[in-house]
PDB file of N, CA and C in Angstrom:
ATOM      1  N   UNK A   1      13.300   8.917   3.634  1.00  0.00           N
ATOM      2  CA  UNK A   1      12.651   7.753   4.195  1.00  0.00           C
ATOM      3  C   UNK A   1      12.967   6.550   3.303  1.00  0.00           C
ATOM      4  N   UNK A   2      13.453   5.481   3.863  1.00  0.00           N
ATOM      5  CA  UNK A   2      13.551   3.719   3.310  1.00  0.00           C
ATOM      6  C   UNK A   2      12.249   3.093   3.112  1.00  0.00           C
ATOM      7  N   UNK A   3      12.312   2.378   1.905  1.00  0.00           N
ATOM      8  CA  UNK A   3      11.077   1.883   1.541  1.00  0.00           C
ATOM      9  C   UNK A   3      10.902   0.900   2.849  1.00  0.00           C
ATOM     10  N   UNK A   4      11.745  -0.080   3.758  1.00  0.00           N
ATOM     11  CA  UNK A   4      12.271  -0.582   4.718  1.00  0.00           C
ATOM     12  C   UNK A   4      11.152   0.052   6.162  1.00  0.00           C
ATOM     13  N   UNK A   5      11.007   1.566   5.761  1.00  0.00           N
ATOM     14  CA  UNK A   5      10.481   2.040   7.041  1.00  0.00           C
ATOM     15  C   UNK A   5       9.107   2.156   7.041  1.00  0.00           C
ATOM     16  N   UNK A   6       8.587   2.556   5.532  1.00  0.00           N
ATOM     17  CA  UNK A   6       7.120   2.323   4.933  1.00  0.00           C
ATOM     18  C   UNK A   6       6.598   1.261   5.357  1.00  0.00           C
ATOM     19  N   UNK A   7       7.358  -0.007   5.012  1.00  0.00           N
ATOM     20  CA  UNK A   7       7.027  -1.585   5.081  1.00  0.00           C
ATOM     21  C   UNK A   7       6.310  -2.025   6.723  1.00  0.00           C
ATOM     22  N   UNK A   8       7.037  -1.012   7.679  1.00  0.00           N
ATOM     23  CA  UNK A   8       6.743  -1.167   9.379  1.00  0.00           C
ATOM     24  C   UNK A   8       5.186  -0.717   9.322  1.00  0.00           C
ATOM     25  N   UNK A   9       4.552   0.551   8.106  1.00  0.00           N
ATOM     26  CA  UNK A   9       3.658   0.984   8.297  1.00  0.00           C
ATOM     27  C   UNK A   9       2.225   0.390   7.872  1.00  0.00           C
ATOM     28  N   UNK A  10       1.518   0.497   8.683  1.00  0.00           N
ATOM     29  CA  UNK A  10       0.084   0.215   8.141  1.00  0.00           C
ATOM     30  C   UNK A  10      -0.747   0.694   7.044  1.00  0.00           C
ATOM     31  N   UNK A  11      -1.603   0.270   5.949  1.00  0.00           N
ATOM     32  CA  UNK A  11      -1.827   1.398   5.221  1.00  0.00           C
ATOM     33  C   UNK A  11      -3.037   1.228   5.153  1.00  0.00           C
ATOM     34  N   UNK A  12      -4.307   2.487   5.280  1.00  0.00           N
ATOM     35  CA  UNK A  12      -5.381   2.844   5.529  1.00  0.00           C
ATOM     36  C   UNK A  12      -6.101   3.758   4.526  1.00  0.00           C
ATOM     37  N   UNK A  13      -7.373   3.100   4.025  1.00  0.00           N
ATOM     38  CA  UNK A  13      -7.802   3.669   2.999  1.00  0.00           C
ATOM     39  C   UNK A  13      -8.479   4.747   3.683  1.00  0.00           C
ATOM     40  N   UNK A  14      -8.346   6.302   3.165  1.00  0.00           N
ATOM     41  CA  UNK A  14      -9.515   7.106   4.469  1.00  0.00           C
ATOM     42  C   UNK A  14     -10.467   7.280   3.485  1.00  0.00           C
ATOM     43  N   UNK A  15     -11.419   6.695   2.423  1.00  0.00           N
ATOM     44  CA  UNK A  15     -12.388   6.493   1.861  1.00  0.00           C
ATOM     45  C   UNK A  15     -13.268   5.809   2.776  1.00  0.00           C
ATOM     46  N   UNK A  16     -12.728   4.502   3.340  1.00  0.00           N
ATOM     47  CA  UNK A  16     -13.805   3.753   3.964  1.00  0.00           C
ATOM     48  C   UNK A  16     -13.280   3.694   5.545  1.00  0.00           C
ATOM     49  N   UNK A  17     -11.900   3.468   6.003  1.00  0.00           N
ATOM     50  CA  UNK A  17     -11.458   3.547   6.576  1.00  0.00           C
ATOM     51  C   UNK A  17     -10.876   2.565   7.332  1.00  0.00           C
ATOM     52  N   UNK A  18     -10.646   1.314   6.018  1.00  0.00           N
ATOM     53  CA  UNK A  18     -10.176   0.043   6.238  1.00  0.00           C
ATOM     54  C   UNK A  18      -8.699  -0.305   6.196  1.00  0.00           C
ATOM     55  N   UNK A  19      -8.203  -1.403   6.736  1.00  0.00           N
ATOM     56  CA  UNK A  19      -7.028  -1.275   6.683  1.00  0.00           C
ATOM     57  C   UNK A  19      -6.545  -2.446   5.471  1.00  0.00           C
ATOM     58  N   UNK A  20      -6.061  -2.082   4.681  1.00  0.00           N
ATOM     59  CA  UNK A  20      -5.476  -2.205   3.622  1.00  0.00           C
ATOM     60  C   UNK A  20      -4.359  -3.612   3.774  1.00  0.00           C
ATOM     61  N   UNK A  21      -3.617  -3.380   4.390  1.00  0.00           N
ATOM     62  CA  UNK A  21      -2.312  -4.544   4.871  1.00  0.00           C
ATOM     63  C   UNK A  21      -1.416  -3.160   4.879  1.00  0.00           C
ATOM     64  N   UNK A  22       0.129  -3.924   4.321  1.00  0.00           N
ATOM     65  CA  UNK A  22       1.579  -3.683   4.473  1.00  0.00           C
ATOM     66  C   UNK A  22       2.010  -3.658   3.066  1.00  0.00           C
ATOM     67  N   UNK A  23       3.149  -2.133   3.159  1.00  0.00           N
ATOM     68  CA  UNK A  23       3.734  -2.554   1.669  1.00  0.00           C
ATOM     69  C   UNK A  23       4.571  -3.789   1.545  1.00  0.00           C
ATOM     70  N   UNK A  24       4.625  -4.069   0.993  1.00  0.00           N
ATOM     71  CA  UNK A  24       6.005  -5.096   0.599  1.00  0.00           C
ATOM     72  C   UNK A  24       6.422  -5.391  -0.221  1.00  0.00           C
ATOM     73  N   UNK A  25       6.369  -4.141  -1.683  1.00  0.00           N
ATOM     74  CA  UNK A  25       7.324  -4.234  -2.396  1.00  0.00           C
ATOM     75  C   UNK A  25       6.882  -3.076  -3.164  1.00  0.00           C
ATOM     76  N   UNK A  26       7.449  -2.517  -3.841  1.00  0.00           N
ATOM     77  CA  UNK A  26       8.004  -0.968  -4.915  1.00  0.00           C
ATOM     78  C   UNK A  26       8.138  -1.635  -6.388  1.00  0.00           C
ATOM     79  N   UNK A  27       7.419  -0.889  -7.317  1.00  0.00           N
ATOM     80  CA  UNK A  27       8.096  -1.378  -8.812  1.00  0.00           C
ATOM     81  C   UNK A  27       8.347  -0.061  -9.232  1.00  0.00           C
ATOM     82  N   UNK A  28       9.559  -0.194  -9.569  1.00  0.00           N
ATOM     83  CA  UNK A  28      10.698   1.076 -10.329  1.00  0.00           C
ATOM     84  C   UNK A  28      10.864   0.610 -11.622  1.00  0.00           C
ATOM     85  N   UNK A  29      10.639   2.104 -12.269  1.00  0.00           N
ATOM     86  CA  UNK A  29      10.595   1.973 -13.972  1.00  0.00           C
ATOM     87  C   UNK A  29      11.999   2.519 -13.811  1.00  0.00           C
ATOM     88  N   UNK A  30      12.190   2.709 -15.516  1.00  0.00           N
ATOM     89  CA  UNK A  30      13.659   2.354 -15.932  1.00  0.00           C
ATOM     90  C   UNK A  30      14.675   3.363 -15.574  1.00  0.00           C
ATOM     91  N   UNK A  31      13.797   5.338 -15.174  1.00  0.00           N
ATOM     92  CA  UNK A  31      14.560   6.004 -14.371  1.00  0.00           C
ATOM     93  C   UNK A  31      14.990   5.642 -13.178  1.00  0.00           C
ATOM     94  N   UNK A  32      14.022   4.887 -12.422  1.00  0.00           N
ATOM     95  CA  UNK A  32      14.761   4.344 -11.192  1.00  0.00           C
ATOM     96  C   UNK A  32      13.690   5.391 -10.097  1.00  0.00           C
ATOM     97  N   UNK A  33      12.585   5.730 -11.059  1.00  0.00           N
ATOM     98  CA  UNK A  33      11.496   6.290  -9.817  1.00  0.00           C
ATOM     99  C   UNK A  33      10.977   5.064  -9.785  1.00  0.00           C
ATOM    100  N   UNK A  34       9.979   5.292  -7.970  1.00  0.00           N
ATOM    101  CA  UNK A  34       8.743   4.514  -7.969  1.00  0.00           C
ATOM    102  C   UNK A  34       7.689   4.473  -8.770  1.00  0.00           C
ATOM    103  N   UNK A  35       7.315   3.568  -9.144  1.00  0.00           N
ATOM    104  CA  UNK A  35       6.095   3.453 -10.296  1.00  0.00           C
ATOM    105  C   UNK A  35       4.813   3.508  -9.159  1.00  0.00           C
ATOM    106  N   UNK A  36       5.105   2.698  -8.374  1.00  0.00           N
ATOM    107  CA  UNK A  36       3.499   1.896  -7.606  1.00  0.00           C
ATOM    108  C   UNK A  36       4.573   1.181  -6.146  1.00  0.00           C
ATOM    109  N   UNK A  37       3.142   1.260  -5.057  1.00  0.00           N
ATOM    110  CA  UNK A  37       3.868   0.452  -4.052  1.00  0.00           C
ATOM    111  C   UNK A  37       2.901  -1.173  -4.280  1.00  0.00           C
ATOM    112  N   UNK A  38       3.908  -1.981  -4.041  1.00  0.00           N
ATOM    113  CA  UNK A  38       2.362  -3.103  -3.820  1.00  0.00           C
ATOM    114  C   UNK A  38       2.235  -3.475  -2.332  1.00  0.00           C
ATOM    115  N   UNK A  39       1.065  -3.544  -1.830  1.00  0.00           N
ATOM    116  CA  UNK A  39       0.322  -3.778  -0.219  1.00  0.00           C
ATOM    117  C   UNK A  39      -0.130  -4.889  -0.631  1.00  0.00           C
ATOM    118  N   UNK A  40      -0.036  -6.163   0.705  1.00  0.00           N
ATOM    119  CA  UNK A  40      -0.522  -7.060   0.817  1.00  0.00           C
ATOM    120  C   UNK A  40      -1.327  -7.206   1.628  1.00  0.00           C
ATOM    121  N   UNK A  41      -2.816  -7.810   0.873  1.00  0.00           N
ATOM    122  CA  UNK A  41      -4.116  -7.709   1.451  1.00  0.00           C
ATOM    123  C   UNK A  41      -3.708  -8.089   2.929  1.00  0.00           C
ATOM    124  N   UNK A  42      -4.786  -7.601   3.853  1.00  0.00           N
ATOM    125  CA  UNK A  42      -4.313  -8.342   5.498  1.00  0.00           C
ATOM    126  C   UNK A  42      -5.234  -9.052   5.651  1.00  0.00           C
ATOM    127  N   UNK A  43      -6.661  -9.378   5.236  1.00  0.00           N
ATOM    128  CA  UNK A  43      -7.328 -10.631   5.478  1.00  0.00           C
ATOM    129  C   UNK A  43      -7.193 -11.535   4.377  1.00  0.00           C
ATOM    130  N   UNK A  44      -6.707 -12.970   5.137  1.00  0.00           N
ATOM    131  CA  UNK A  44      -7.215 -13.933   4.541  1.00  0.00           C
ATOM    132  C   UNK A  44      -8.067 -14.285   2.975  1.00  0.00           C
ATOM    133  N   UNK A  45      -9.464 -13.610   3.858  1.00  0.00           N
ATOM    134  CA  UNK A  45     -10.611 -14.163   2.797  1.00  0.00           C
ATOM    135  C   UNK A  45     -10.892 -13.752   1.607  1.00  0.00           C
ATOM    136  N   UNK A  46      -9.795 -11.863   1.905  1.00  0.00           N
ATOM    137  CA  UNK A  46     -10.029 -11.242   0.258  1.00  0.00           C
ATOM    138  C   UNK A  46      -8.982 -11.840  -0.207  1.00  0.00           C
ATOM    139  N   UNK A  47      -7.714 -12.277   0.195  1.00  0.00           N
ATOM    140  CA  UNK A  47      -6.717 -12.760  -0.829  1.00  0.00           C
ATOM    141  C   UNK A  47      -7.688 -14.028  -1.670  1.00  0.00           C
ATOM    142  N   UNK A  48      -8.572 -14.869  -1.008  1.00  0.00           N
ATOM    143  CA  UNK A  48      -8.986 -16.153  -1.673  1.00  0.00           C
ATOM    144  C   UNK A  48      -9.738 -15.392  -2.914  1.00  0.00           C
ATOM    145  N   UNK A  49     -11.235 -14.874  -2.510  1.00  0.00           N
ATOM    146  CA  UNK A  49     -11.808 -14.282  -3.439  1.00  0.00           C
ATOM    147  C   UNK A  49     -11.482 -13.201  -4.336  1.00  0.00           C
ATOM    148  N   UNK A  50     -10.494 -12.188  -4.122  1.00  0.00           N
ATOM    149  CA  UNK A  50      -9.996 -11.497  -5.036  1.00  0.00           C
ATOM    150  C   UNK A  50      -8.657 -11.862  -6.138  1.00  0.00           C
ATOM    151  N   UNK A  51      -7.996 -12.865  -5.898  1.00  0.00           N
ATOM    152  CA  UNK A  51      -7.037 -13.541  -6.685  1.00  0.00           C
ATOM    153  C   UNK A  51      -5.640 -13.302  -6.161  1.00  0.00           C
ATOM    154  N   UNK A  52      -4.746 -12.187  -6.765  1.00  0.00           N
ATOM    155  CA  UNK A  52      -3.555 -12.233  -6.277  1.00  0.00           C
ATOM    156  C   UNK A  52      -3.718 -11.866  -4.899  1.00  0.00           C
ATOM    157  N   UNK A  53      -4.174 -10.874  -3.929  1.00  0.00           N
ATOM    158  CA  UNK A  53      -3.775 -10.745  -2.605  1.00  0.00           C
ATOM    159  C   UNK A  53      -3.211  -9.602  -2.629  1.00  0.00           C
ATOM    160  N   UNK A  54      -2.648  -8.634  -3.936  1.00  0.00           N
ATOM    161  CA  UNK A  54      -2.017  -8.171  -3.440  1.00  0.00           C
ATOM    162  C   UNK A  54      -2.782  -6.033  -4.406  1.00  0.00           C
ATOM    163  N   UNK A  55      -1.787  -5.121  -3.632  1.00  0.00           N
ATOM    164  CA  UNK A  55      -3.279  -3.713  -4.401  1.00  0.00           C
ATOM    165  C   UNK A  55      -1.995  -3.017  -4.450  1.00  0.00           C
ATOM    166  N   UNK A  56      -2.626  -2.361  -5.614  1.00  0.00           N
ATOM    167  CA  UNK A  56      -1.395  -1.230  -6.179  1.00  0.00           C
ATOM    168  C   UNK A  56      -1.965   0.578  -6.034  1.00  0.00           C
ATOM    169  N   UNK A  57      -0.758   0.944  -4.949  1.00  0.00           N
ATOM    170  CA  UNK A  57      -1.045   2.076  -4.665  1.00  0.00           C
ATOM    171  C   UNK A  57      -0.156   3.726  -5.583  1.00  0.00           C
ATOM    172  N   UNK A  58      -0.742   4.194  -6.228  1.00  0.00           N
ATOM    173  CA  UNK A  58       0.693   5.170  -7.166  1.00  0.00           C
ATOM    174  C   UNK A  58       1.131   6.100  -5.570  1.00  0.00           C
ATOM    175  N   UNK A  59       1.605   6.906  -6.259  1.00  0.00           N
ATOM    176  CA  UNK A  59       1.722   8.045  -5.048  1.00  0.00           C
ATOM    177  C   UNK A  59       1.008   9.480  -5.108  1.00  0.00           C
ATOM    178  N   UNK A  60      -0.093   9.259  -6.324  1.00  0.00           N
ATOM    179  CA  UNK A  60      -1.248  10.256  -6.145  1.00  0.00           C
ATOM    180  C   UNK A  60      -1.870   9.426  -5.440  1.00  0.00           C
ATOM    181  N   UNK A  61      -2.640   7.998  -4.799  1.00  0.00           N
ATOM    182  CA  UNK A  61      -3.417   7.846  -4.071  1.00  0.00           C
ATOM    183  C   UNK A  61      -2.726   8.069  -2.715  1.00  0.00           C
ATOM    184  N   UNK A  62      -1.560   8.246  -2.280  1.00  0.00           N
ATOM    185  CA  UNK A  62      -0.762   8.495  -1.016  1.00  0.00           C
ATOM    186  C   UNK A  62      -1.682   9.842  -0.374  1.00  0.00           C
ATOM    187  N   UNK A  63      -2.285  10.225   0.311  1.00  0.00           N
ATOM    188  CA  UNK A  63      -2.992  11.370   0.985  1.00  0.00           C
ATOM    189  C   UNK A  63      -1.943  11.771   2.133  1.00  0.00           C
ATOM    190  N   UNK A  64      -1.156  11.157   3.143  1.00  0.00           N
ATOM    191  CA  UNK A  64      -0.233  10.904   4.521  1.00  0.00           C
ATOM    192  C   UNK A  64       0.355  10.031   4.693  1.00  0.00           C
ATOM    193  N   UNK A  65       1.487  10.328   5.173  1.00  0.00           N
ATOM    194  CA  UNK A  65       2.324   9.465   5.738  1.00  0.00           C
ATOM    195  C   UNK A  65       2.411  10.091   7.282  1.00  0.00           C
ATOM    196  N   UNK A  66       2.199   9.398   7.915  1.00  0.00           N
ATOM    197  CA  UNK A  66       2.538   9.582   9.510  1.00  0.00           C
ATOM    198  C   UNK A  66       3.270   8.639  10.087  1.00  0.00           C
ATOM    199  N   UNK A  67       3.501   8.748  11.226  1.00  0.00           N
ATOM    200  CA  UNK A  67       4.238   7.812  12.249  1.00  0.00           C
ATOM    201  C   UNK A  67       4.228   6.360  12.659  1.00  0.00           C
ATOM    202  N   UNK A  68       2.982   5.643  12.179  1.00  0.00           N
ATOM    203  CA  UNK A  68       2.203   4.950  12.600  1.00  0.00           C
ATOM    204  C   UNK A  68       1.417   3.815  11.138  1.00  0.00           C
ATOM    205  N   UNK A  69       1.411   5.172  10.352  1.00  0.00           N
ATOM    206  CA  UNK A  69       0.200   4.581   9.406  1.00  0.00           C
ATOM    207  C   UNK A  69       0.352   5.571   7.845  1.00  0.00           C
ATOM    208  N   UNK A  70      -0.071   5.018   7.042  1.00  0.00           N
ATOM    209  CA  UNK A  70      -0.369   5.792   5.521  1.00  0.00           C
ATOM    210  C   UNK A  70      -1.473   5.787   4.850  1.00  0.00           C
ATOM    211  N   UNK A  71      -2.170   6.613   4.775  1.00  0.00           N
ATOM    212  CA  UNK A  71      -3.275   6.918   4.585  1.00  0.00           C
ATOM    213  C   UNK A  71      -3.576   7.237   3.086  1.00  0.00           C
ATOM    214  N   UNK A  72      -4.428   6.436   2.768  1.00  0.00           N
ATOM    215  CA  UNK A  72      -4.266   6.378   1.163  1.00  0.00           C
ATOM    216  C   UNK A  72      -5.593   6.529   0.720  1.00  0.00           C
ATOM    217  N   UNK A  73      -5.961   6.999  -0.658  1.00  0.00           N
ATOM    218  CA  UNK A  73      -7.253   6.672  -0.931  1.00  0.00           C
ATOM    219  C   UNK A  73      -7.389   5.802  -2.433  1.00  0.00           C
ATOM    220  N   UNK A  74      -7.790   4.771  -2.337  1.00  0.00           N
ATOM    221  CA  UNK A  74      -8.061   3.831  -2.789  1.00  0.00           C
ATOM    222  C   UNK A  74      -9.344   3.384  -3.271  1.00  0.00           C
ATOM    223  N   UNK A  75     -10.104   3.056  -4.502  1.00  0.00           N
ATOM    224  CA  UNK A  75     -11.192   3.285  -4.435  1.00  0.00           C
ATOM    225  C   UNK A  75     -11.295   1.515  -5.139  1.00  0.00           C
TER     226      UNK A  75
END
């Protein structure tokens, strides 16, 4: 799978069961694994009040990847 195809996906915390935003971008350490994805908030009002806008997911919080959506838990 392309990080490219992730990016189409929605990502969903199943803690609360909110939707998170979109990845839109990967930081790779110096092997050239993924470190973290970063998701960009999808409302508005938390980007104002929370600062950057943007949440870092590793790939122990990854729970699914499906067709549609990625299901993460995020706390």
């Amino acid at each position: 799978m392309r990080l490219s195809d992730l990016q189409q996906k929605e990502v969903v915390n199943v803690i609360d069961g909110k939707n998170l935003g979109k990845i839109i971008d990967a930081e790779i350490n110096a092997e050239g694994q993924i470190e973290y994805f970063i998701v960009e908030q999808k409302k508005m009002f938390q980007r104002v009040f929370s600062g950057s806008g943007e949440i870092l997911i590793t790939f122990k919080n990854i729970k699914k990847i499906g067709s549609d959506v990625i299901l993460v838990e995020y706390v």
